[in-house]
C-alpha atoms as a PDB file:
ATOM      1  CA  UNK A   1     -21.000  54.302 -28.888  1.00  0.00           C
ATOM      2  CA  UNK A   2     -18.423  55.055 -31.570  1.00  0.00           C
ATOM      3  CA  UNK A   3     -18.874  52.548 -34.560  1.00  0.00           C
ATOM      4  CA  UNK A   4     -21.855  51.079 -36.015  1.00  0.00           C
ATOM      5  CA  UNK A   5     -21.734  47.127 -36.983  1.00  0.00           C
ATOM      6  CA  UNK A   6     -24.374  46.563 -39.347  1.00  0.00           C
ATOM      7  CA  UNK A   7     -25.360  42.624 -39.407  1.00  0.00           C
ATOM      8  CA  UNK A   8     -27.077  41.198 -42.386  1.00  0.00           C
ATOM      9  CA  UNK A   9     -28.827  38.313 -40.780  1.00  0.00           C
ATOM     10  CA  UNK A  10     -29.920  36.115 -43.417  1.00  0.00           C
ATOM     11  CA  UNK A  11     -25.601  36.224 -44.953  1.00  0.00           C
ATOM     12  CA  UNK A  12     -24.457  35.784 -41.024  1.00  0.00           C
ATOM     13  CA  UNK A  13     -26.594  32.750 -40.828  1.00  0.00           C
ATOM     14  CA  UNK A  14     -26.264  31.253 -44.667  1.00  0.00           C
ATOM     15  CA  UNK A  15     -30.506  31.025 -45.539  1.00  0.00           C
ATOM     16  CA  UNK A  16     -33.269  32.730 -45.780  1.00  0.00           C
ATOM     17  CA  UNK A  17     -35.228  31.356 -42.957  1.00  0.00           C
ATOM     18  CA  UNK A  18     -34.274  32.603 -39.227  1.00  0.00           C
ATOM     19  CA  UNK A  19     -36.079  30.053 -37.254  1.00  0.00           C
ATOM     20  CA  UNK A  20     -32.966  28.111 -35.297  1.00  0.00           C
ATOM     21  CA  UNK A  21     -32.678  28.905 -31.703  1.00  0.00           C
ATOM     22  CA  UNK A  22     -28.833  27.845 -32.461  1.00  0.00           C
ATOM     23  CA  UNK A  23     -28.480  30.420 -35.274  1.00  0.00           C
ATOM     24  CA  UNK A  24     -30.074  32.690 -33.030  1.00  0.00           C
ATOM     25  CA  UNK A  25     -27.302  31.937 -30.398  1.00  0.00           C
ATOM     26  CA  UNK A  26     -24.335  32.721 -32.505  1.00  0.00           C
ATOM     27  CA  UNK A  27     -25.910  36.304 -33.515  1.00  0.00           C
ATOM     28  CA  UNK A  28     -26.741  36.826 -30.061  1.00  0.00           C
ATOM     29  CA  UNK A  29     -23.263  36.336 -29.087  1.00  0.00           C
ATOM     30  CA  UNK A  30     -21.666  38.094 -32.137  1.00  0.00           C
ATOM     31  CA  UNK A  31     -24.048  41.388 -30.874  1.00  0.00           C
ATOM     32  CA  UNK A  32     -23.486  40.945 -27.114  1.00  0.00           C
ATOM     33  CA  UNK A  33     -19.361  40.912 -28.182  1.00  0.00           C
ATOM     34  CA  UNK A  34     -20.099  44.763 -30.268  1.00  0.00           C
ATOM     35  CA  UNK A  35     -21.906  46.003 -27.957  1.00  0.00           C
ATOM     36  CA  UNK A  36     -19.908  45.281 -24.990  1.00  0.00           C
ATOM     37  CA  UNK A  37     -16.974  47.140 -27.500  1.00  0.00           C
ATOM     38  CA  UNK A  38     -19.149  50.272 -27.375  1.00  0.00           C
ATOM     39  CA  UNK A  39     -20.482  49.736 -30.977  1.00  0.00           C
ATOM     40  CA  UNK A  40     -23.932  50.538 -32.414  1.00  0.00           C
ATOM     41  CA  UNK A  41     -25.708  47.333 -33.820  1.00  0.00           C
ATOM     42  CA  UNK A  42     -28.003  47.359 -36.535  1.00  0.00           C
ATOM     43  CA  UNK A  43     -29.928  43.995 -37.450  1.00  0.00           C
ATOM     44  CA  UNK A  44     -30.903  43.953 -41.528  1.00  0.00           C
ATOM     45  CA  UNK A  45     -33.482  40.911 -42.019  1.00  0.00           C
ATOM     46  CA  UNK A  46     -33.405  42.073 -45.489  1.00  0.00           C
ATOM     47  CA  UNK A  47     -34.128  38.666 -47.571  1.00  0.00           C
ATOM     48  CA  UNK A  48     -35.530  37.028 -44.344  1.00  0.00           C
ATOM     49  CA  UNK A  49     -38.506  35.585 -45.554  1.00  0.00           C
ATOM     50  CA  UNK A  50     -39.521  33.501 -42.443  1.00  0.00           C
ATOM     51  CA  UNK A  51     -39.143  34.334 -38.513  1.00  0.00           C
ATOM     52  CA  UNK A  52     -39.393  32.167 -35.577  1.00  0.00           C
ATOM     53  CA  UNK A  53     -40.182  33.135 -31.589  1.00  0.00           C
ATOM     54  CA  UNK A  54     -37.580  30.929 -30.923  1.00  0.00           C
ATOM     55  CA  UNK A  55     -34.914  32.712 -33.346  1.00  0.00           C
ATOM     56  CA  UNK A  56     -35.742  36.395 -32.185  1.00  0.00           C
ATOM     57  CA  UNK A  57     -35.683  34.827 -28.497  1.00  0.00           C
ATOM     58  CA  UNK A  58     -32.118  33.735 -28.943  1.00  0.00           C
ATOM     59  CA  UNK A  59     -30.840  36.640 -30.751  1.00  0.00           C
ATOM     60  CA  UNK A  60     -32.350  39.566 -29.198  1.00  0.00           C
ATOM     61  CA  UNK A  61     -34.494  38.042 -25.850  1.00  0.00           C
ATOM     62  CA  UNK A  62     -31.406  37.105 -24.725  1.00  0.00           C
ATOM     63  CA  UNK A  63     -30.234  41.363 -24.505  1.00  0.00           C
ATOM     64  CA  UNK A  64     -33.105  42.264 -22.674  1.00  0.00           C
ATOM     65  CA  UNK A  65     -31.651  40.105 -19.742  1.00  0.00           C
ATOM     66  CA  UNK A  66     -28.507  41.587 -19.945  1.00  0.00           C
ATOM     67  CA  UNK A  67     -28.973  45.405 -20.194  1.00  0.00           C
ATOM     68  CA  UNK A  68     -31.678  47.872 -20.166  1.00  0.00           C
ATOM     69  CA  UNK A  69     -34.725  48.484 -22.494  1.00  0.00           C
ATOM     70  CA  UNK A  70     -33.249  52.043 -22.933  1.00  0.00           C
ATOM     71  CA  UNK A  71     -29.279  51.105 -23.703  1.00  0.00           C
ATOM     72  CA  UNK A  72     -31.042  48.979 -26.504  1.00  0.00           C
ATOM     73  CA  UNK A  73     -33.269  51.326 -28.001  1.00  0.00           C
ATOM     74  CA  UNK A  74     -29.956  53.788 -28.221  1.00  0.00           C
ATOM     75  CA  UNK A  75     -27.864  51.359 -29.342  1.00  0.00           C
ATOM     76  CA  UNK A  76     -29.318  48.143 -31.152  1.00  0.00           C
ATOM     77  CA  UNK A  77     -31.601  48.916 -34.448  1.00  0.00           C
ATOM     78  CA  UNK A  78     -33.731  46.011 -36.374  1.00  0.00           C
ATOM     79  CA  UNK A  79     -34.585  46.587 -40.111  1.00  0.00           C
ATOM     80  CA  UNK A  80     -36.543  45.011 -42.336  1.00  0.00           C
ATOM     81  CA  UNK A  81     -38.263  42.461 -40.118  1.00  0.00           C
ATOM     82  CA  UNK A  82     -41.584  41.324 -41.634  1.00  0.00           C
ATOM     83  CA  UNK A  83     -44.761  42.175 -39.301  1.00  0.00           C
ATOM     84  CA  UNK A  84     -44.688  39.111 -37.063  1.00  0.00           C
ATOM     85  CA  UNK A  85     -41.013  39.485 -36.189  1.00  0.00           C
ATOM     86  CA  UNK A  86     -42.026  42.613 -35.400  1.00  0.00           C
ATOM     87  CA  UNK A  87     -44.830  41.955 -33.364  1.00  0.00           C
ATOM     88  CA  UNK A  88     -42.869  38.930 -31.550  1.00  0.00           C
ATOM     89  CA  UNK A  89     -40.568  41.785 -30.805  1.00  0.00           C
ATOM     90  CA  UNK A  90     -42.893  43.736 -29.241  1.00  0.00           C
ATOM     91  CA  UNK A  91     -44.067  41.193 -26.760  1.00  0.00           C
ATOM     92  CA  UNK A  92     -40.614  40.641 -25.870  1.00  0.00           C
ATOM     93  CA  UNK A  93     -39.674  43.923 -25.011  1.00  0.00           C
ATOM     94  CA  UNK A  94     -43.228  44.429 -23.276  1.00  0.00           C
ATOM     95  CA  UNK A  95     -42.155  41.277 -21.475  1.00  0.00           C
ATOM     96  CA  UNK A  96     -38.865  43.075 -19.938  1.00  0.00           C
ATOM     97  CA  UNK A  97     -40.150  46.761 -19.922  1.00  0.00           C
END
């Protein structure tokens, strides 16, 4: 991968609280389009104060279907997601490992 995109979630979807599948949709598509151009992808939840299933399903799930656990781990990083996004991530990449 050449260039790094860095996405701050809670700007890309206008609040504070990521718990939309339909916000999750758009991110998912706007990361799916960078890394298909060969770009790194870093998530920032930075000023996310809430996280749904249903949000991280949408945004991220949604990769696991489409390419492998280890292409992800090289090329898509999450910061600053409060400890049950993160464990909601977990048992979605248990859930495709």
């Amino acid at each position: 991968m050449e260039q790094q995109v860095i996405i701050n979630v809670a700007g890309r979807i206008g609040q504070i609280i990521a718990s939309m599948a339909y916000d999750g949709e758009l991110l998912y598509q706007f990361i799916r389009e960078a890394l298909n151009s060969k770009r790194t992808v870093t998530l920032d939840f930075e000023d996310i104060d809430l996280v749904s299933f249903s949000f991280l399903n949408a945004c991220i799930g949604r990769l696991y279907n489409q390419y492998d656990q280890q292409f992800l781990a090289e090329n898509l990083r999450i910061e600053n997601l409060n400890p049950v996004g993160e464990a909601a991530l977990k048992r979605m990449q248990l859930g495709h490992s």
